[in-house]
C-alpha atoms as a PDB file:
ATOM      1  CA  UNK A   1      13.805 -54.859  80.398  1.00  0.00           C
ATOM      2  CA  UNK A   2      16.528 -53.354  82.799  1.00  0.00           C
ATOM      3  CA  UNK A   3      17.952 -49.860  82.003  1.00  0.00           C
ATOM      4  CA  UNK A   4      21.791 -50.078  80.845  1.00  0.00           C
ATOM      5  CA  UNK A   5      24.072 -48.627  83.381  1.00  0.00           C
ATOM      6  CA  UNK A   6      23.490 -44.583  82.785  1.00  0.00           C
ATOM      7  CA  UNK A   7      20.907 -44.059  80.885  1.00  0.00           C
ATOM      8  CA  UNK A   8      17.532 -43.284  81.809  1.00  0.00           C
ATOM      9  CA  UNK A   9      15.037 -45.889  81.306  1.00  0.00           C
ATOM     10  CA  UNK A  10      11.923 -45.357  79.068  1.00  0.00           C
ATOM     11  CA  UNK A  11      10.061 -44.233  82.024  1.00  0.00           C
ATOM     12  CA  UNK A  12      12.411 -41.149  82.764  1.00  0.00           C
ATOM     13  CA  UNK A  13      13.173 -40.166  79.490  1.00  0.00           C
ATOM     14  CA  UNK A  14       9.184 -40.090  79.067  1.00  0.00           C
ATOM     15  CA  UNK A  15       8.678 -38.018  82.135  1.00  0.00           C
ATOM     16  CA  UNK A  16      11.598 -35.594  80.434  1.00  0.00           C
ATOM     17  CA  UNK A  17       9.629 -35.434  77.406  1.00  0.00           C
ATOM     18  CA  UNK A  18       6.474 -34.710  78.799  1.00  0.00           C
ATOM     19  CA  UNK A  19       8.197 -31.740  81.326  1.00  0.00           C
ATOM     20  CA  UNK A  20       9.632 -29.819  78.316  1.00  0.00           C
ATOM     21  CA  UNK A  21       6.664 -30.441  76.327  1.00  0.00           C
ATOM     22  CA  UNK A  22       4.305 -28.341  79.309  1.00  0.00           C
ATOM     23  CA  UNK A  23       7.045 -26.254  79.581  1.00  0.00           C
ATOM     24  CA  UNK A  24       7.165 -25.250  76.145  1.00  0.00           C
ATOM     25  CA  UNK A  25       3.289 -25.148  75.449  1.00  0.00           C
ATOM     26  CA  UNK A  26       2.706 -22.924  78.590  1.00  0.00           C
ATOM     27  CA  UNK A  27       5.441 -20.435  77.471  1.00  0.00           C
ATOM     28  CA  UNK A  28       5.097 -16.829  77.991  1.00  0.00           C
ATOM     29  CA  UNK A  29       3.651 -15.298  74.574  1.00  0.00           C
ATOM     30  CA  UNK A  30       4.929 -11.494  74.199  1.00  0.00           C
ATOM     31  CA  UNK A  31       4.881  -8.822  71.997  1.00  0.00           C
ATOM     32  CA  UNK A  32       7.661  -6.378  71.164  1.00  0.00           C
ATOM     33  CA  UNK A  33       8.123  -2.723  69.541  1.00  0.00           C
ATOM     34  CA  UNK A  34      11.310  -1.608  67.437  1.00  0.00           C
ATOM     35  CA  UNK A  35      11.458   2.086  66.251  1.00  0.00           C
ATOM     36  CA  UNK A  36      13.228   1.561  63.101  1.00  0.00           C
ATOM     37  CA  UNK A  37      12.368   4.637  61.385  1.00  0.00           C
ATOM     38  CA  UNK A  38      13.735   4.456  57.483  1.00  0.00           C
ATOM     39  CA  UNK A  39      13.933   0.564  57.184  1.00  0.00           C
ATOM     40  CA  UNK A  40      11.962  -0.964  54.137  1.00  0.00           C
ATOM     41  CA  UNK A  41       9.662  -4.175  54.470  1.00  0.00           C
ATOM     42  CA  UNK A  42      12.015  -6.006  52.537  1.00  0.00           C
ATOM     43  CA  UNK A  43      15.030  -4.984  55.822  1.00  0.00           C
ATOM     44  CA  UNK A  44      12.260  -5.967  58.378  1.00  0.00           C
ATOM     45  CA  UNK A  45      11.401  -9.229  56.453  1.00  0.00           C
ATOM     46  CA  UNK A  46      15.512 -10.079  56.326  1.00  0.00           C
ATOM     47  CA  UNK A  47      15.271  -9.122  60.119  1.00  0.00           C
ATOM     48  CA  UNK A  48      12.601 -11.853  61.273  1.00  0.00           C
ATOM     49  CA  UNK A  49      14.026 -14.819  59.166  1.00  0.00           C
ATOM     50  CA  UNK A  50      17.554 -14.131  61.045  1.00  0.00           C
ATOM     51  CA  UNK A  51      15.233 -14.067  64.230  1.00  0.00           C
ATOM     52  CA  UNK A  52      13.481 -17.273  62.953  1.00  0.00           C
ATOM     53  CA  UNK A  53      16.626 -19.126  62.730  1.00  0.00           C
ATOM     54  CA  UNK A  54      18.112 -18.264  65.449  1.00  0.00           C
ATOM     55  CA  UNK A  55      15.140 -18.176  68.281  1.00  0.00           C
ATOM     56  CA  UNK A  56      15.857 -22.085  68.447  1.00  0.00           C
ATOM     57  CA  UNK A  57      19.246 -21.235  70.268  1.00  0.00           C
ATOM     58  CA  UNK A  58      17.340 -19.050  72.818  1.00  0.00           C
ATOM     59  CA  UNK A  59      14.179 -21.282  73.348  1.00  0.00           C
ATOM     60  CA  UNK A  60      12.017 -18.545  71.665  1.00  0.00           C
ATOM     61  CA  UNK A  61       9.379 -19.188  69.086  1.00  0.00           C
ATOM     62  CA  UNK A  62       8.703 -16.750  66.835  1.00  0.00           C
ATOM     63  CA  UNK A  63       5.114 -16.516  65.314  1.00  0.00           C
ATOM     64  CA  UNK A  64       4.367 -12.923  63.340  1.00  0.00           C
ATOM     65  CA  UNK A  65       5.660  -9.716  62.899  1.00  0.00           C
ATOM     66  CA  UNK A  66       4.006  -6.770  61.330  1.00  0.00           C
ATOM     67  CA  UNK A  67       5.390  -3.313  60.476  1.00  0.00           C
ATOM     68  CA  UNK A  68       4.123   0.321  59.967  1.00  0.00           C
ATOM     69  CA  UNK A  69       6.168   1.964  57.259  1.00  0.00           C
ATOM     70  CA  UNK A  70       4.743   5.441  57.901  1.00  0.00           C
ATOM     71  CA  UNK A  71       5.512   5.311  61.470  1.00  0.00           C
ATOM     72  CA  UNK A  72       8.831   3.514  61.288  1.00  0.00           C
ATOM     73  CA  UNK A  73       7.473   0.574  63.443  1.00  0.00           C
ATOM     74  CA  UNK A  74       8.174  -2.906  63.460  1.00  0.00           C
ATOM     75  CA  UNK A  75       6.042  -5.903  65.727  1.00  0.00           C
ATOM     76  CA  UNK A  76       6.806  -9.012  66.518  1.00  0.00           C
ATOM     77  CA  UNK A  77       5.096 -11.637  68.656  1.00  0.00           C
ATOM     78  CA  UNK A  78       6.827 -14.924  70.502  1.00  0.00           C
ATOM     79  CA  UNK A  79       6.932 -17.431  72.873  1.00  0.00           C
ATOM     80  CA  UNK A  80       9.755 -16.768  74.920  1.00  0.00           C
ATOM     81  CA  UNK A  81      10.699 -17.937  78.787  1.00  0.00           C
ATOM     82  CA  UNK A  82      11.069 -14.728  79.518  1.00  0.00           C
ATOM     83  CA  UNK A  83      10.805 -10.993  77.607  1.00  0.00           C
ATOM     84  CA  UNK A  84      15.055 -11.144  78.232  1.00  0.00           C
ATOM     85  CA  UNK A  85      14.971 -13.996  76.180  1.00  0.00           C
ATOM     86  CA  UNK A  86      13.384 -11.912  73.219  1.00  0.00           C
ATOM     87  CA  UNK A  87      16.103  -9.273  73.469  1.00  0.00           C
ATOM     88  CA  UNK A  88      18.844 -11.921  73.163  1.00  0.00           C
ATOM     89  CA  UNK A  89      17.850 -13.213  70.144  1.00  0.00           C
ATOM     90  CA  UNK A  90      17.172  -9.631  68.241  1.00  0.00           C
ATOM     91  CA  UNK A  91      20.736  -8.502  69.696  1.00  0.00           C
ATOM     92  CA  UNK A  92      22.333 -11.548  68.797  1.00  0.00           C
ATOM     93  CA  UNK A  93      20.978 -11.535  65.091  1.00  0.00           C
ATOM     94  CA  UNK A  94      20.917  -7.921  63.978  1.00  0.00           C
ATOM     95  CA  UNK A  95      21.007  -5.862  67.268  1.00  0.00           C
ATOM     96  CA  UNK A  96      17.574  -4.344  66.700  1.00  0.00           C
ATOM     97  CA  UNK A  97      16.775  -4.076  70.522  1.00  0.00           C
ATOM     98  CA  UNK A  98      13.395  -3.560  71.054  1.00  0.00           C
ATOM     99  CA  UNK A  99      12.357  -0.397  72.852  1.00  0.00           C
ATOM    100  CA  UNK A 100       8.938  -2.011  74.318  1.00  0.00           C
ATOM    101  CA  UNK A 101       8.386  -5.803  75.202  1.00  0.00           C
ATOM    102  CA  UNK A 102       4.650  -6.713  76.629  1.00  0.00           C
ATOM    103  CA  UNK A 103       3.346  -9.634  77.893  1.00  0.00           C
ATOM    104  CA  UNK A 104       0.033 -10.605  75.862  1.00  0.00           C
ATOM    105  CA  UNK A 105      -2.586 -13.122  75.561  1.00  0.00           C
ATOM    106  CA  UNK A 106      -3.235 -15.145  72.406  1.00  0.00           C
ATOM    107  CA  UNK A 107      -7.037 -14.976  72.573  1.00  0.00           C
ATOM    108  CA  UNK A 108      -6.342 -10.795  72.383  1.00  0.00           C
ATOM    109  CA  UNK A 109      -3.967 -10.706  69.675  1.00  0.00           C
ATOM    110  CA  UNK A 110      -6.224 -12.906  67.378  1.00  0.00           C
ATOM    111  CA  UNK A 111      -9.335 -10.921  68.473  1.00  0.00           C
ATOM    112  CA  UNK A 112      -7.607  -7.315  67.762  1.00  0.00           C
ATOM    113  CA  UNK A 113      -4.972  -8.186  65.185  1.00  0.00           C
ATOM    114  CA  UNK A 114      -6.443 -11.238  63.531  1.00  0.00           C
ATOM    115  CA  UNK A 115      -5.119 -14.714  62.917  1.00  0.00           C
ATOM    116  CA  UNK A 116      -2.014 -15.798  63.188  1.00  0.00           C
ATOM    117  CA  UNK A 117      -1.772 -16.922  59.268  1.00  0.00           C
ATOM    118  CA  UNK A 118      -2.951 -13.150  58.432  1.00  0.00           C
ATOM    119  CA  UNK A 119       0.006 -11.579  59.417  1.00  0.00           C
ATOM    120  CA  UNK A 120       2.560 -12.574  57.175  1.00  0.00           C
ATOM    121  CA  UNK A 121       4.011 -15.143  58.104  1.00  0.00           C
ATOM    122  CA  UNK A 122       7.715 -15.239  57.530  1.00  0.00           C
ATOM    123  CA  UNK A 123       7.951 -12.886  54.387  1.00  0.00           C
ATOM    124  CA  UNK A 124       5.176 -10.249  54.362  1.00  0.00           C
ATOM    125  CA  UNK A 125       4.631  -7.657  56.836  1.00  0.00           C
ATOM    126  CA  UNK A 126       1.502  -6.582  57.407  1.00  0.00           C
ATOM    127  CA  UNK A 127       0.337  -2.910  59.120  1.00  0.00           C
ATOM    128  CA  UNK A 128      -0.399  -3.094  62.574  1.00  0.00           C
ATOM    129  CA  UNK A 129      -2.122  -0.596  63.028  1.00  0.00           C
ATOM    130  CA  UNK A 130      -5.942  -0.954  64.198  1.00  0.00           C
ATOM    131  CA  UNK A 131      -8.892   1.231  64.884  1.00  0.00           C
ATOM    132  CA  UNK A 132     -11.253   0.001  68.148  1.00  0.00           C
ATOM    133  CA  UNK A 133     -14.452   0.734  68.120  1.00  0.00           C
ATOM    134  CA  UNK A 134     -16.379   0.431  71.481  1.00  0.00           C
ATOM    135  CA  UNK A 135     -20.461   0.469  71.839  1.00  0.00           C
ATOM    136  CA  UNK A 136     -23.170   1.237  75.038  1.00  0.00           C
ATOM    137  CA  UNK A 137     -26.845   0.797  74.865  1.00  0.00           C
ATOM    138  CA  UNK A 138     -28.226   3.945  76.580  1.00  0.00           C
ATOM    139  CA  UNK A 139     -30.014   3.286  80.423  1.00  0.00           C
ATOM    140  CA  UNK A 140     -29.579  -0.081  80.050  1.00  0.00           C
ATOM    141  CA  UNK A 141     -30.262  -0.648  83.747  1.00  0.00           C
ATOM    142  CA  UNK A 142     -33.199   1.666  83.737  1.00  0.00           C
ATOM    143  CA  UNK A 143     -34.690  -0.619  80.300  1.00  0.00           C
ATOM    144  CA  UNK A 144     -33.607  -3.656  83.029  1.00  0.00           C
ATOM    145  CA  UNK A 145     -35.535  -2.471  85.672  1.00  0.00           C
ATOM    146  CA  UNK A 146     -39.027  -1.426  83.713  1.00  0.00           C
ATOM    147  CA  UNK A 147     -39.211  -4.407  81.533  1.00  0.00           C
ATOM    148  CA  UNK A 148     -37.559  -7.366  84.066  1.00  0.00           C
ATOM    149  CA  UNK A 149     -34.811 -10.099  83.141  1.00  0.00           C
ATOM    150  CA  UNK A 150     -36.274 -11.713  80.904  1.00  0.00           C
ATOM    151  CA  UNK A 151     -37.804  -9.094  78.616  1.00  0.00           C
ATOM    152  CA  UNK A 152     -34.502  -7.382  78.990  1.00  0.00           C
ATOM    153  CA  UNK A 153     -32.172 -10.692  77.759  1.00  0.00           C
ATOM    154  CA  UNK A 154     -34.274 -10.847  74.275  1.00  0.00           C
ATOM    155  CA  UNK A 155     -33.774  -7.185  73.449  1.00  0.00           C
ATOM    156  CA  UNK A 156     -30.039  -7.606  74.640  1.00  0.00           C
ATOM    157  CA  UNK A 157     -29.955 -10.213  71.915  1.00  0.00           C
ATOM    158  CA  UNK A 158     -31.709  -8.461  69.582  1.00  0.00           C
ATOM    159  CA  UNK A 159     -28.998  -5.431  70.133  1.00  0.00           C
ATOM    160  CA  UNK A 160     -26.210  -7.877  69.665  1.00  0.00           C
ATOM    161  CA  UNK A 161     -27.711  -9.165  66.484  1.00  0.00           C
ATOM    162  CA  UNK A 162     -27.764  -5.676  64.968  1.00  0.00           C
ATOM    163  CA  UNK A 163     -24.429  -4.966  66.044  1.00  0.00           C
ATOM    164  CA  UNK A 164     -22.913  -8.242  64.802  1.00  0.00           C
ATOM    165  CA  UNK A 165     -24.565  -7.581  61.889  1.00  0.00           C
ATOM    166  CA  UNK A 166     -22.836  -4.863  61.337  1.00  0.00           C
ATOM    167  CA  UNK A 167     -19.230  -6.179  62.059  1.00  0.00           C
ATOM    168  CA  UNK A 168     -19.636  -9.292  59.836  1.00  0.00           C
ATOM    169  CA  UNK A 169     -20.610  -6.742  57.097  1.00  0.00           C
ATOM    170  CA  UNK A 170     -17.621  -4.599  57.686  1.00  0.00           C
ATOM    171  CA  UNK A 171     -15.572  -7.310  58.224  1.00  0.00           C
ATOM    172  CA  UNK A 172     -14.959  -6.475  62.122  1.00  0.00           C
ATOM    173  CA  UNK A 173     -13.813  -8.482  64.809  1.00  0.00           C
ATOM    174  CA  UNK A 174     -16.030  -8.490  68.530  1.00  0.00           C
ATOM    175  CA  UNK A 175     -12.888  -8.656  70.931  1.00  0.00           C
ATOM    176  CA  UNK A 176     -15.879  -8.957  73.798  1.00  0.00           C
ATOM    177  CA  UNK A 177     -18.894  -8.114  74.937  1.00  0.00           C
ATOM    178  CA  UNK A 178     -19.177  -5.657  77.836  1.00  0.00           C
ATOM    179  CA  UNK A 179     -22.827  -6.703  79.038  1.00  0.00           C
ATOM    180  CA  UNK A 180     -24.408  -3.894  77.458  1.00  0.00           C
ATOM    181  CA  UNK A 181     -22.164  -3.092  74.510  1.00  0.00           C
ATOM    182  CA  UNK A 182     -19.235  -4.835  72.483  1.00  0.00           C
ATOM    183  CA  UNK A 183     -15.997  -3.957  71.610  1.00  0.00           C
ATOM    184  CA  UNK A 184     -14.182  -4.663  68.503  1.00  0.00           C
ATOM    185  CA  UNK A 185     -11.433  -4.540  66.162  1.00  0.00           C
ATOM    186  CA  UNK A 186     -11.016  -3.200  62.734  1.00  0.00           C
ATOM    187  CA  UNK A 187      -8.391  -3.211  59.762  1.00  0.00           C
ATOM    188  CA  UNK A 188      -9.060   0.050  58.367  1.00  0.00           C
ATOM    189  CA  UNK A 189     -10.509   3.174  59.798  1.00  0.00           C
ATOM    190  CA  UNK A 190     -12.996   3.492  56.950  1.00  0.00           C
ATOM    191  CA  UNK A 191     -14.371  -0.075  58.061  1.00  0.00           C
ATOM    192  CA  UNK A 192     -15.051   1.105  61.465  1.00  0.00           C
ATOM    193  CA  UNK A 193     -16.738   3.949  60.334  1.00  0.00           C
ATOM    194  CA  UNK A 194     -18.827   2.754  58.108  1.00  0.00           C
ATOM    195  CA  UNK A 195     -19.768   0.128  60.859  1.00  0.00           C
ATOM    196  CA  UNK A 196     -20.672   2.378  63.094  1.00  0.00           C
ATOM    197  CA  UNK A 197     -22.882   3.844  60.799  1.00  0.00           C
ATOM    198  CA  UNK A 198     -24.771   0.912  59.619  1.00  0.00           C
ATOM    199  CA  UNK A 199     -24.734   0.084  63.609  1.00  0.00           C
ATOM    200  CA  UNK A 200     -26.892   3.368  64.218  1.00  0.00           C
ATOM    201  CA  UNK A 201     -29.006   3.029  61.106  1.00  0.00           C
ATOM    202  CA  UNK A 202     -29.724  -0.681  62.227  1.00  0.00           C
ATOM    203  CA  UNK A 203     -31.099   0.674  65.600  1.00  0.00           C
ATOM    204  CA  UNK A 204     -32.638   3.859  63.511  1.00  0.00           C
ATOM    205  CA  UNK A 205     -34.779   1.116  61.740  1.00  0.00           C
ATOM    206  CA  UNK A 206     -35.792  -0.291  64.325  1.00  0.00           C
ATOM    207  CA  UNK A 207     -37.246   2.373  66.075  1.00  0.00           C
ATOM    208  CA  UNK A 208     -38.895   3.897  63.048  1.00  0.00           C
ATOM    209  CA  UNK A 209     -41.102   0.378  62.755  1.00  0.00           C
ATOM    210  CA  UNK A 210     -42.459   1.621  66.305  1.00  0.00           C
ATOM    211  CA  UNK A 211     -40.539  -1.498  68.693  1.00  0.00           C
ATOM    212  CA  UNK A 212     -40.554  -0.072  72.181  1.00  0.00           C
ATOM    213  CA  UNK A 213     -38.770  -0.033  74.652  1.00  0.00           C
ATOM    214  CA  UNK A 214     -36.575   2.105  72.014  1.00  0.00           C
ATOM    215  CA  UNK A 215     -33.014   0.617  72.006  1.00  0.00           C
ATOM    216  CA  UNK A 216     -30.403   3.526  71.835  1.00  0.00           C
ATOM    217  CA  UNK A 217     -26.346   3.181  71.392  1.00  0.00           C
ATOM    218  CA  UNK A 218     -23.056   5.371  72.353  1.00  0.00           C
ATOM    219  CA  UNK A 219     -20.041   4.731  69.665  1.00  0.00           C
ATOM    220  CA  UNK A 220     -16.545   5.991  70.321  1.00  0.00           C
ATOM    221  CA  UNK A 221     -13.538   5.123  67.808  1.00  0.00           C
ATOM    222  CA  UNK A 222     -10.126   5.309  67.847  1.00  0.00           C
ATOM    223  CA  UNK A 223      -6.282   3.785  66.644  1.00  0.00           C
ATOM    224  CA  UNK A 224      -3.597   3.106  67.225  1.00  0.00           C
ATOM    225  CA  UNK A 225      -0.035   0.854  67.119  1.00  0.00           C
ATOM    226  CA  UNK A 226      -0.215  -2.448  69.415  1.00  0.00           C
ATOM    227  CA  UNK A 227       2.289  -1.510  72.377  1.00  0.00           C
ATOM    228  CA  UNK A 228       2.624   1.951  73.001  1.00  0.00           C
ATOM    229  CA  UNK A 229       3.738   2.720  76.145  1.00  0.00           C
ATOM    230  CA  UNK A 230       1.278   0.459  78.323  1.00  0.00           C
ATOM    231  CA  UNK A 231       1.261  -2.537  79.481  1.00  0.00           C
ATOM    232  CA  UNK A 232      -1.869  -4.541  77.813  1.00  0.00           C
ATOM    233  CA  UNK A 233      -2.085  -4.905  73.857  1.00  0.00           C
ATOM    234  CA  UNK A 234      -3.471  -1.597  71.817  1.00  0.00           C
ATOM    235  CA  UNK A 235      -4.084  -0.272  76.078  1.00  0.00           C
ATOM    236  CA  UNK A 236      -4.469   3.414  75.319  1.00  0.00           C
ATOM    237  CA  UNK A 237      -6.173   3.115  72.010  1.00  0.00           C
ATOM    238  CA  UNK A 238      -8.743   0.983  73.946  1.00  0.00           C
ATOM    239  CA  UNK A 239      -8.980   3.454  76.819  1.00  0.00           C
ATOM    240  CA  UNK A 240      -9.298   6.393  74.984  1.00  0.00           C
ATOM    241  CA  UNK A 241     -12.119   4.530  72.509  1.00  0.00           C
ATOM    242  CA  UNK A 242     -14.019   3.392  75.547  1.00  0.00           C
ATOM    243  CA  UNK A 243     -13.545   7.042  77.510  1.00  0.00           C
ATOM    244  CA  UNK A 244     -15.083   8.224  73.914  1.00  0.00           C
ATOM    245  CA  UNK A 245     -17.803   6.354  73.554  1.00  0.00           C
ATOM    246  CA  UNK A 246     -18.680   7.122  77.359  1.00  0.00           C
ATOM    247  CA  UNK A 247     -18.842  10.918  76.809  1.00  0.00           C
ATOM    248  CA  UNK A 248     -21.214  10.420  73.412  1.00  0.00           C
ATOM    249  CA  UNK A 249     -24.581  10.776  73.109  1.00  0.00           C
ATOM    250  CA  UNK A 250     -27.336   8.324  72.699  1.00  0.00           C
ATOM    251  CA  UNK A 251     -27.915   7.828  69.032  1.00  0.00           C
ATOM    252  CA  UNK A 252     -24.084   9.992  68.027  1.00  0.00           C
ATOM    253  CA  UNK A 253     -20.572   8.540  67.127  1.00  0.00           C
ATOM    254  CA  UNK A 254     -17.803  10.206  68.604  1.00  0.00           C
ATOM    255  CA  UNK A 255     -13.951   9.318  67.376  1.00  0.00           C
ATOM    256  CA  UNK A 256     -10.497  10.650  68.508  1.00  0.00           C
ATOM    257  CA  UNK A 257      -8.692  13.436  66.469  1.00  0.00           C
ATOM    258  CA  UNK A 258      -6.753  10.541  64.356  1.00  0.00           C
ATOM    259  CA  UNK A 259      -9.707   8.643  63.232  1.00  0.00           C
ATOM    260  CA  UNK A 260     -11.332  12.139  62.266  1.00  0.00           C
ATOM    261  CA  UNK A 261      -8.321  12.771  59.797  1.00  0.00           C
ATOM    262  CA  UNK A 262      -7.905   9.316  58.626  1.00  0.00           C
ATOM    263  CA  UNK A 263     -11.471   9.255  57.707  1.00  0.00           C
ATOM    264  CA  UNK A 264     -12.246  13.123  56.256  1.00  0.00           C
ATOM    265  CA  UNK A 265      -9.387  10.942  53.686  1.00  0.00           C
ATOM    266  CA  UNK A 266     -11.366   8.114  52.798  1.00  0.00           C
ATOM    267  CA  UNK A 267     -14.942  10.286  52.019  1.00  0.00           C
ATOM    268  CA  UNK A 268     -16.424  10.933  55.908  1.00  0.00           C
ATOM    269  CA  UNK A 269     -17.644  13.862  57.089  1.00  0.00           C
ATOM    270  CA  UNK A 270     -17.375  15.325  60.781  1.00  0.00           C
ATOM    271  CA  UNK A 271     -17.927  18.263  63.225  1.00  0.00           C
ATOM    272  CA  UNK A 272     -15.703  21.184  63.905  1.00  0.00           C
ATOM    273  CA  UNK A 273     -14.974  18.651  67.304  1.00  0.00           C
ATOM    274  CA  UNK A 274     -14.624  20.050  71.060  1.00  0.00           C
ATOM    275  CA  UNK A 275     -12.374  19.410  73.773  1.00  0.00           C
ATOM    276  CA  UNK A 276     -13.258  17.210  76.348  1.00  0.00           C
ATOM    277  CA  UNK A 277     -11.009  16.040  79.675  1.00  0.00           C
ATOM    278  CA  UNK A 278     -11.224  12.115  79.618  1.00  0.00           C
ATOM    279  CA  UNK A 279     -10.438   9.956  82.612  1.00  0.00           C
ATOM    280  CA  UNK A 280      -7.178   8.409  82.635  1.00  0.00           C
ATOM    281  CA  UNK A 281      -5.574  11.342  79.973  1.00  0.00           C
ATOM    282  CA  UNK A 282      -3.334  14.324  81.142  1.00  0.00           C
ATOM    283  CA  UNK A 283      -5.095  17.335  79.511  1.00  0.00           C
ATOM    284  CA  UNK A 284      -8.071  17.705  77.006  1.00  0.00           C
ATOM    285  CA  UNK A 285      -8.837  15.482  73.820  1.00  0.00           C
ATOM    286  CA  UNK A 286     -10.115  16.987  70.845  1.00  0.00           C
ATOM    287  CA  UNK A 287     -12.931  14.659  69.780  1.00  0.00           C
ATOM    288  CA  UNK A 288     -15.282  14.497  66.878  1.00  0.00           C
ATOM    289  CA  UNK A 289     -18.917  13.647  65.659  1.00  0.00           C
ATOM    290  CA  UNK A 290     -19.128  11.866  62.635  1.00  0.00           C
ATOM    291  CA  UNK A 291     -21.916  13.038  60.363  1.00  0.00           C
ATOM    292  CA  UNK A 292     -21.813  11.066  56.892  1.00  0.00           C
ATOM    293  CA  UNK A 293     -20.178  10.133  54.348  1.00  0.00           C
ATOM    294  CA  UNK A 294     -19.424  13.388  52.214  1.00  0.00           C
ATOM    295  CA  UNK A 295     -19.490  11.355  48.784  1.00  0.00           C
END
């Protein structure tokens, strides 16, 4: 059947459809920071529905927000053509600019922050705020090279196994693995703690039943917001928990000066710390063993 005069056949209007479909599935997905220090949940919550209705106008598609009361903080994350596009929409609804806008991936914002439908949704804002916890088996390459490949991959997976162990008990998330150690993502502070303690008592056991090679492991923890002044999502909370767990000891769990306070709160014990000069961070970080749990 012939197209009437001026209007596009089935064909075209099909090809139409399918172009602004792709173009709206492979849209940018960002993540933006407001410092809104003395607004309630209930404000931020207004905030996002006016955001949510009016995102249509701007092509942006708005997923989850999340807000830190204490800090004065507010998140949210959308598909957007561009991070411009996300600033229209905020201005144009209650002029809440944001003062940070980061490109992110989805896989890392449901591996750090959790899924989508855990966030809030619409009406309830949930802390962002997340402690990282990275791990490294000790001479890995040396236990590679005395015991060969194969050897090596079934204590690898026996590692992993106590580790993941660990998480699902503490209700963790692995964000990924890093060949010879995992990183991952935790709620509260306390969690990661206690994970990393159940981590080291896991390989503790295992050693104490006499399994050789012995299987050793570095922790370093710290927190933070999601975009803070760098590029990639939670960047210098994951740098500084990686540069931690580098500088610890075989069998020890090291965590920034934050986690040490948050935790001495909840029950856990630590050193007196020392001051260490980490790659990547202008002048020396007070860091801190954890010891137990004091009660």
């Amino acid at each position: 059947m012939a197209s009437l005069p001026g209007v596009p056949g089935v064909a075209s209007a099909r090809r139409r459809y399918d172009h602004v479909r792709r173009r709206r599935i492979q849209m940018p997905l960002f993540m933006d920071r407001h410092d809104v220090p003395g607004v309630t949940a209930e404000q931020v919550a207004q905030a996002h529905l006016a955001d949510l209705d009016m995102g249509a106008k701007f092509g942006v598609q708005f997923l989850a927000y999340w807000f830190d009361a204490d800090q004065g903080e507010a998140f949210c994350l959308a598909k957007a053509p561009t991070g411009d596009s996300l600033t229209a929409v905020h201005k144009a609804t209650h002029g809440l600019i944001p003062n940070e806008i980061i490109n992110v991936s989805e896989d890392n914002v449901l591996r750090l922050l959790g899924r989508m439908s855990e966030t809030g949704g619409e009406t309830r804002a949930v802390n962002p705020f997340r402690t990282i916890l990275f791990t490294d088996l000790q001479a890995s390459t040396s236990i590679l090279q005395v015991v060969g490949q194969a050897a090596f991959m079934v204590l690898l997976t026996e590692h992993d196994l106590i580790i993941r162990r660990a998480l699902v008990a503490s209700r963790g998330r692995e964000v990924k693995h890093t060949g010879d150690g995992i990183m991952a993502s935790f709620d509260e502070v306390a969690s990661a703690l206690q994970c990393s303690m159940t981590i080291q008592a896991g390989f503790e056991a295992r050693a104490a039943e006499g399994q050789t090679p012995e299987l050793r492991v570095r922790i370093g923890i710290a927190a933070g917001e999601p975009v803070d002044h760098n590029d990639d999502l939670f960047g210098s909370t994951v740098t500084l928990a990686s540069r931690i767990c580098d500088a610890a000891d075989a069998g020890r769990i090291l965590t920034s000066d934050l986690v040490r306070d948050l935790g001495i709160e909840r029950g856990f014990a630590f050193d007196d710390g020392r001051e260490l000069v980490l790659k990547g961070f202008s002048g020396s970080i007070r860091v801190f063993e954890l010891a137990a749990r004091a009660h």
